[in-house]
PDB file of N, CA and C in Angstrom:
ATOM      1  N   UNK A   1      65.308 149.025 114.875  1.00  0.00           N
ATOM      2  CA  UNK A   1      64.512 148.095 114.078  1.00  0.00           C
ATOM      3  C   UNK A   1      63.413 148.869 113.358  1.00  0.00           C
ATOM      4  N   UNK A   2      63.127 148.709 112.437  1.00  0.00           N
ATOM      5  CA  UNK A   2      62.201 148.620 111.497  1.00  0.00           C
ATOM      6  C   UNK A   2      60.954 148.904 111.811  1.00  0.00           C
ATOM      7  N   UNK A   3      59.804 150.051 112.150  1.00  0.00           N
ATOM      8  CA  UNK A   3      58.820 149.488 112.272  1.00  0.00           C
ATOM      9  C   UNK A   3      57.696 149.197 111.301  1.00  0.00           C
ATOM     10  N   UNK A   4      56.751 149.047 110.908  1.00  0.00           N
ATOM     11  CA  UNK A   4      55.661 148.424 110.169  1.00  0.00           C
ATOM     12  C   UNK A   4      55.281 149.573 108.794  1.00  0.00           C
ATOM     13  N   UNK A   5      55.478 151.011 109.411  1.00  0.00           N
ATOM     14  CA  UNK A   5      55.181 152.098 108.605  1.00  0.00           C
ATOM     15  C   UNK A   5      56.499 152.133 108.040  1.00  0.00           C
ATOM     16  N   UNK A   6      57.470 152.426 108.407  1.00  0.00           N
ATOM     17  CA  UNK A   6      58.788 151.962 107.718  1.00  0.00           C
ATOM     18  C   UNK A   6      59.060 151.173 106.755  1.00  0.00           C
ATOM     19  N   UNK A   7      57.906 150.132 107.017  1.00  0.00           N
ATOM     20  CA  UNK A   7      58.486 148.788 106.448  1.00  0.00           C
ATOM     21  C   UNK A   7      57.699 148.948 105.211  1.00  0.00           C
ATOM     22  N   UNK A   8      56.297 149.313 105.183  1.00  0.00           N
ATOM     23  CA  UNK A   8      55.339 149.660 104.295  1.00  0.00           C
ATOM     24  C   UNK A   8      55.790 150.699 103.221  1.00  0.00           C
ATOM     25  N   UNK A   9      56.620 151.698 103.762  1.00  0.00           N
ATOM     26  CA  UNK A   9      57.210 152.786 102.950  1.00  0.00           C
ATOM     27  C   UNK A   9      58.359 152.475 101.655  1.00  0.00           C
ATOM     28  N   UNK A  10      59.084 151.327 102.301  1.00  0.00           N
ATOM     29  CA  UNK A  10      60.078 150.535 101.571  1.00  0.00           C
ATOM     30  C   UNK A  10      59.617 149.515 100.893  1.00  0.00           C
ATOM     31  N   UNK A  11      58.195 148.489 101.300  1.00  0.00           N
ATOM     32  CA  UNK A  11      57.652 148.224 100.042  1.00  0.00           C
ATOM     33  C   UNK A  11      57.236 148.217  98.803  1.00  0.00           C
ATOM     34  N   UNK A  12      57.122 150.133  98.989  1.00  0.00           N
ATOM     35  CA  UNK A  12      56.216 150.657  97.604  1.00  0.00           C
ATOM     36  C   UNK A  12      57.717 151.155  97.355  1.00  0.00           C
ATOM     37  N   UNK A  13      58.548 151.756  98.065  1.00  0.00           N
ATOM     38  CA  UNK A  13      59.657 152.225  97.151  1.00  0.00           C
ATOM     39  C   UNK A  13      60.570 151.349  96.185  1.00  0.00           C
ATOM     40  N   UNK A  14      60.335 149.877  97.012  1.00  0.00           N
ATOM     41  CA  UNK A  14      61.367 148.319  96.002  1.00  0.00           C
ATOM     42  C   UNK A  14      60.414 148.660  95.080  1.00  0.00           C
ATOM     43  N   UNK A  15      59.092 148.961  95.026  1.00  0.00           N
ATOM     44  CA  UNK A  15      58.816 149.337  93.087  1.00  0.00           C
ATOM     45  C   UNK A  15      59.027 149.978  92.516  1.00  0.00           C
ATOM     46  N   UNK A  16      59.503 151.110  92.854  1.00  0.00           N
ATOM     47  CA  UNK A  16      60.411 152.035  92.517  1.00  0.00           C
ATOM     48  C   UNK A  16      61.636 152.499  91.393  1.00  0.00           C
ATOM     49  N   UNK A  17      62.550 151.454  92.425  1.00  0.00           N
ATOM     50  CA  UNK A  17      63.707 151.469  92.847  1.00  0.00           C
ATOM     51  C   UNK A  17      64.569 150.437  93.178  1.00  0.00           C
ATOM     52  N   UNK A  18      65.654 150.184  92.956  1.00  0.00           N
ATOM     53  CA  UNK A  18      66.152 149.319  93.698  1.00  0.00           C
ATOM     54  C   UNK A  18      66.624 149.981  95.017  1.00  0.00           C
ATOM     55  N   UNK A  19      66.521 148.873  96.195  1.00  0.00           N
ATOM     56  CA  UNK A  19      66.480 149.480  97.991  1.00  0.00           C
ATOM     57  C   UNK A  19      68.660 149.338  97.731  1.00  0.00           C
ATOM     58  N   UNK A  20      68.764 150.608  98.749  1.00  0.00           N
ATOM     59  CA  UNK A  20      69.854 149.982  99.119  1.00  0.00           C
ATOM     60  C   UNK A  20      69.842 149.038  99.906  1.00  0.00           C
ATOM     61  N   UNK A  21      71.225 148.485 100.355  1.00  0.00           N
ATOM     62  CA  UNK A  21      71.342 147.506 101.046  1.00  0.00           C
ATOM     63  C   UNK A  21      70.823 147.937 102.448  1.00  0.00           C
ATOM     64  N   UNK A  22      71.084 148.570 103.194  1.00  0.00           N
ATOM     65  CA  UNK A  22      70.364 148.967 104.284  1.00  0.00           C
ATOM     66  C   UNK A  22      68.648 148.406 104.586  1.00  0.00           C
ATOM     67  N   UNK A  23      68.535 149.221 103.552  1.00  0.00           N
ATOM     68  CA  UNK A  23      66.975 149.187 103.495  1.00  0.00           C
ATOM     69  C   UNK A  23      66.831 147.751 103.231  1.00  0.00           C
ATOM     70  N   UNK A  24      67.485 147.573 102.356  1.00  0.00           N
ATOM     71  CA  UNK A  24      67.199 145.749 101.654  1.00  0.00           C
ATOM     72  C   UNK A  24      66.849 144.784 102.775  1.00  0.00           C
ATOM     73  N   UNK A  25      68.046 145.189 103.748  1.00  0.00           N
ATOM     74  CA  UNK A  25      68.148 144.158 105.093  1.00  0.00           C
ATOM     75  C   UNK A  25      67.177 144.668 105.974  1.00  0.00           C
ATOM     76  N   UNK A  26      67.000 146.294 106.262  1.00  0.00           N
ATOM     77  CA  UNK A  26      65.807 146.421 107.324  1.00  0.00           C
ATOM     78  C   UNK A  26      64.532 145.551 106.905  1.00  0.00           C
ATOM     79  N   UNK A  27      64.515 146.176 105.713  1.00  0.00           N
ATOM     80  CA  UNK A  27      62.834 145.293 105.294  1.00  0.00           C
ATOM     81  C   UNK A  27      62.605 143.873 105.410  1.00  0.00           C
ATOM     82  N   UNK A  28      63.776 143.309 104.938  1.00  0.00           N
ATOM     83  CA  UNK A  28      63.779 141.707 104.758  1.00  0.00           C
ATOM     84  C   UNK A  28      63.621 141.240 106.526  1.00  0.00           C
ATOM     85  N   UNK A  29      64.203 141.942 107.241  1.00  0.00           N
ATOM     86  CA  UNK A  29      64.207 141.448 108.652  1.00  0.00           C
ATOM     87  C   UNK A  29      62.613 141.629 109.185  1.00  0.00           C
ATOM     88  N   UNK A  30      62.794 142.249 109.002  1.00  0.00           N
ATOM     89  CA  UNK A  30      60.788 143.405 109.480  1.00  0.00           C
ATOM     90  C   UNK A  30      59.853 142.251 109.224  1.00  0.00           C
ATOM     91  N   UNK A  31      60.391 141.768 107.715  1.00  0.00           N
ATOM     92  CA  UNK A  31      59.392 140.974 107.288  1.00  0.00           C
ATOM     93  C   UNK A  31      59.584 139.583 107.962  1.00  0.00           C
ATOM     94  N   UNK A  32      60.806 139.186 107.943  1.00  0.00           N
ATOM     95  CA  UNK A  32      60.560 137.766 109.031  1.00  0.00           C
ATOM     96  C   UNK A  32      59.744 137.498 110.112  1.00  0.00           C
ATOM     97  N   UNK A  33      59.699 138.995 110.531  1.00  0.00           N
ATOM     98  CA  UNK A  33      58.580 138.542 111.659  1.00  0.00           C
ATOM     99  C   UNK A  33      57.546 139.344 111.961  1.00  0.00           C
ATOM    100  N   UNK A  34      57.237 139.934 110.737  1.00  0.00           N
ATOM    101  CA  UNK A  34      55.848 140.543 111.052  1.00  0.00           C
ATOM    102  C   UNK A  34      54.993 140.074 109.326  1.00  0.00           C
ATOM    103  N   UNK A  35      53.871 139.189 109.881  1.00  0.00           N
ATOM    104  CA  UNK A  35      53.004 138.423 108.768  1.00  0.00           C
ATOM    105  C   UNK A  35      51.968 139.553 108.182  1.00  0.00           C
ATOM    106  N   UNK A  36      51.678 140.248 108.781  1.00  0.00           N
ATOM    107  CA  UNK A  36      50.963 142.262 108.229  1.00  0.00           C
ATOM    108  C   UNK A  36      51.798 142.540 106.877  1.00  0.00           C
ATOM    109  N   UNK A  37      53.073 142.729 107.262  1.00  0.00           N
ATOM    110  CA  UNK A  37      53.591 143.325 105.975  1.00  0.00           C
ATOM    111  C   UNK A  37      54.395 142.614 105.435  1.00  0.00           C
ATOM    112  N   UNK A  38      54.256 141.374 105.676  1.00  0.00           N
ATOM    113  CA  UNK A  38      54.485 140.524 104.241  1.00  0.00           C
ATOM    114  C   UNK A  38      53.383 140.274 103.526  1.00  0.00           C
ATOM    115  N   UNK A  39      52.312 140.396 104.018  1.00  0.00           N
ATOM    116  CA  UNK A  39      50.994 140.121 103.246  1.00  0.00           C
ATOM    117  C   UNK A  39      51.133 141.270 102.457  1.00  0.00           C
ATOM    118  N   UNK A  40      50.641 142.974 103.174  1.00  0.00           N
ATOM    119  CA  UNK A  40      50.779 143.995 102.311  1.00  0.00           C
ATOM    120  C   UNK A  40      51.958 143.792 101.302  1.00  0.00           C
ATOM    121  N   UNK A  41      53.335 143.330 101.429  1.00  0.00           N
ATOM    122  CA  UNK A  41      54.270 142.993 100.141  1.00  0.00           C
ATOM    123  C   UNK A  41      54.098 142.307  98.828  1.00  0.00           C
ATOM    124  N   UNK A  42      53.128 141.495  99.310  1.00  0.00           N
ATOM    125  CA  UNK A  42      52.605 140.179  98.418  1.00  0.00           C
ATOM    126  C   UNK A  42      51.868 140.900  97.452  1.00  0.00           C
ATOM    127  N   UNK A  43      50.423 141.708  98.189  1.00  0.00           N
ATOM    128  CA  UNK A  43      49.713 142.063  97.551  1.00  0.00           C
ATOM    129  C   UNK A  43      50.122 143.596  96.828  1.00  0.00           C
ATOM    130  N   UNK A  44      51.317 144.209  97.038  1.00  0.00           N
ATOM    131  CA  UNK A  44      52.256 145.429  96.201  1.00  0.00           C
ATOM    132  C   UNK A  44      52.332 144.344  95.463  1.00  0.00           C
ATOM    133  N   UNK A  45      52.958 143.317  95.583  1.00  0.00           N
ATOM    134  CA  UNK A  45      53.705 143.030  94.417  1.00  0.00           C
ATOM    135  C   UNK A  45      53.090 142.370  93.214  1.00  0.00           C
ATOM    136  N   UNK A  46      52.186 141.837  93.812  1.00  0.00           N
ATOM    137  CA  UNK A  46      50.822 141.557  93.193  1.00  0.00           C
ATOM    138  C   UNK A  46      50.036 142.790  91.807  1.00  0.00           C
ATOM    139  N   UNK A  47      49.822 143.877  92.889  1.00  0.00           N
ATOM    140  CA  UNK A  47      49.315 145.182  91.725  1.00  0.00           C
ATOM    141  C   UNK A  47      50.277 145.474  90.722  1.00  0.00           C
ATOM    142  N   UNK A  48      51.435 145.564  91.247  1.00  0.00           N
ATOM    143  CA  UNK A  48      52.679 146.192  90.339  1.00  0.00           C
ATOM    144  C   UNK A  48      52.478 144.780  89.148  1.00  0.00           C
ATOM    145  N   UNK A  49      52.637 143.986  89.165  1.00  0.00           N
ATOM    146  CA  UNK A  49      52.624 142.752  87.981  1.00  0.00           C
ATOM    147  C   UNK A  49      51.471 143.241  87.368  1.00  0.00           C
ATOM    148  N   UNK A  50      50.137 143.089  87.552  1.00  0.00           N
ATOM    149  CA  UNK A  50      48.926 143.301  87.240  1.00  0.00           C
ATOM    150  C   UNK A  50      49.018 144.696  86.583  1.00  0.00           C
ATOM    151  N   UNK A  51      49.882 146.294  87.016  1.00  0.00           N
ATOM    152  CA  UNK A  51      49.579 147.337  86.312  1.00  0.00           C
ATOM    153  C   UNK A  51      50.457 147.223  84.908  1.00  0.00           C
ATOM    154  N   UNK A  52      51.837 146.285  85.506  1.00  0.00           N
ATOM    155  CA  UNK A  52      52.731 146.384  84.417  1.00  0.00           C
ATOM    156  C   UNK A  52      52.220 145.537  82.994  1.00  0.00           C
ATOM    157  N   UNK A  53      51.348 144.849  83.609  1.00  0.00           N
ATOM    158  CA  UNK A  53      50.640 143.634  82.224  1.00  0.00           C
ATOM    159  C   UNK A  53      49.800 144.566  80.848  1.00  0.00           C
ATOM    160  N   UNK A  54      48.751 144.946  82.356  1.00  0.00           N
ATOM    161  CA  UNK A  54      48.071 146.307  81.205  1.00  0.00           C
ATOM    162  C   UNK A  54      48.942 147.515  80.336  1.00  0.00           C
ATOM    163  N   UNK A  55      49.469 147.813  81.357  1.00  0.00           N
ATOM    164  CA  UNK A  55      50.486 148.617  80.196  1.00  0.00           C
ATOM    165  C   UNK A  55      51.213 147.917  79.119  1.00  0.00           C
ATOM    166  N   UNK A  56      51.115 147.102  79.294  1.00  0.00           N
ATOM    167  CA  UNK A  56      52.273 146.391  77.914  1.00  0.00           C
ATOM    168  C   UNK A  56      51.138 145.894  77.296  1.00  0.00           C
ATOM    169  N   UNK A  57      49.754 145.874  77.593  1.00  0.00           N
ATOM    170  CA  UNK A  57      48.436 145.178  76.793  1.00  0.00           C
ATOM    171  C   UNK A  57      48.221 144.236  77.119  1.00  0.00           C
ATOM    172  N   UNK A  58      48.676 143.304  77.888  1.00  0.00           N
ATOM    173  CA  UNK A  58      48.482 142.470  78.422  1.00  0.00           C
ATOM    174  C   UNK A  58      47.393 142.160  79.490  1.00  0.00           C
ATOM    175  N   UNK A  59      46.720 143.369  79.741  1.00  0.00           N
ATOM    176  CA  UNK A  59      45.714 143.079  81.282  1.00  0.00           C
ATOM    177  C   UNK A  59      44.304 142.870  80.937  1.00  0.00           C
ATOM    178  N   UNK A  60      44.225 142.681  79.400  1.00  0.00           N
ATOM    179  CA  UNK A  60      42.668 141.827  79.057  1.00  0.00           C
ATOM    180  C   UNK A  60      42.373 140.432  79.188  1.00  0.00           C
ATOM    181  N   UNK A  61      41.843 140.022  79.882  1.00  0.00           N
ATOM    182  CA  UNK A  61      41.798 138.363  79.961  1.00  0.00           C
ATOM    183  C   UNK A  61      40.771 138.264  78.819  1.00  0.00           C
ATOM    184  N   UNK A  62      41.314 137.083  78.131  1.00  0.00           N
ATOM    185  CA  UNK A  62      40.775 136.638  77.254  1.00  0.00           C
ATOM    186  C   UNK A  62      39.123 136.039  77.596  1.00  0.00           C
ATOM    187  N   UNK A  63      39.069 136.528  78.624  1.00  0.00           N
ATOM    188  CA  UNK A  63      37.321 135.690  78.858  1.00  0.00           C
ATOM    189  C   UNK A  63      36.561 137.086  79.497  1.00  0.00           C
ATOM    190  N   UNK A  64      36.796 137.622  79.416  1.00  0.00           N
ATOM    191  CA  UNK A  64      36.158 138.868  79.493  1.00  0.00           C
ATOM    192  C   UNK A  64      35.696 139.695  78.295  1.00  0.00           C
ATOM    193  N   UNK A  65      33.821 139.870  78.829  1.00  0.00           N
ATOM    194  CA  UNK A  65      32.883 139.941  77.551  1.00  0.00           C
ATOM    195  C   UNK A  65      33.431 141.552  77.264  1.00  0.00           C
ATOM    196  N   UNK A  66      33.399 141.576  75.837  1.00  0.00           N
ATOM    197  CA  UNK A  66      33.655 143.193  75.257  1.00  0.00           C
ATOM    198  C   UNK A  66      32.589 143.788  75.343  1.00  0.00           C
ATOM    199  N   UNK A  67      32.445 145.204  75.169  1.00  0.00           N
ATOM    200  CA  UNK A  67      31.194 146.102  75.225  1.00  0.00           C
ATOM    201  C   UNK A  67      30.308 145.198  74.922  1.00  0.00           C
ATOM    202  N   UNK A  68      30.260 144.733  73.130  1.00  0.00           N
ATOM    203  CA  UNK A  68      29.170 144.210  72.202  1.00  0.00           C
ATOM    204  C   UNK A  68      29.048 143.316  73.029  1.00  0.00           C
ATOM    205  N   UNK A  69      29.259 142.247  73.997  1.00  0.00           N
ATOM    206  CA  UNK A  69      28.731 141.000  74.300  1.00  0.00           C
ATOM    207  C   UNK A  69      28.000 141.542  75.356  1.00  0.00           C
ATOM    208  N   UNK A  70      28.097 142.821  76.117  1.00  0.00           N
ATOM    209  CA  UNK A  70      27.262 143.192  77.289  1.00  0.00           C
ATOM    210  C   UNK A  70      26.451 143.534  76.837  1.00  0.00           C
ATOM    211  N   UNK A  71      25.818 144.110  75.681  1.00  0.00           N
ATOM    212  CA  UNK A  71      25.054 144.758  75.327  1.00  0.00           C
ATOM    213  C   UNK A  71      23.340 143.684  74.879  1.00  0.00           C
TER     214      UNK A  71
END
């Protein structure tokens, strides 16, 4: 079985990568029953959306003051 550092390692690599099936199923199991690294998954998967936005230009929220308005 799977343990937690394992499981963490294969989180950041599904951003990667696609997991083989192996891995696909260790992780998915790991995660049924450990609420630690489904949270840490959430929140990978979370950053990865959030870095991929900015790179495409997307990661300015429209309500966020520009230089000139701080000034």
């Amino acid at each position: 079985m799977l343990n937690c550092t394992g499981a963490t390692e294969l989180c950041s690599l599904e951003m990667e990568r696609k997991l083989t099936l192996r891995e696909d199923v260790s992780l998915k199991t790991h995660l049924m029953i450990c609420t630690g690294c489904m949270n840490f998954r959430k929140q990978m998967q979370g950053l990865h959306q959030m870095m991929q936005a900015y790179a495409e230009g997307r990661g300015e929220s429209a309500s966020a003051p520009n230089q000139s308005e701080r000034d």
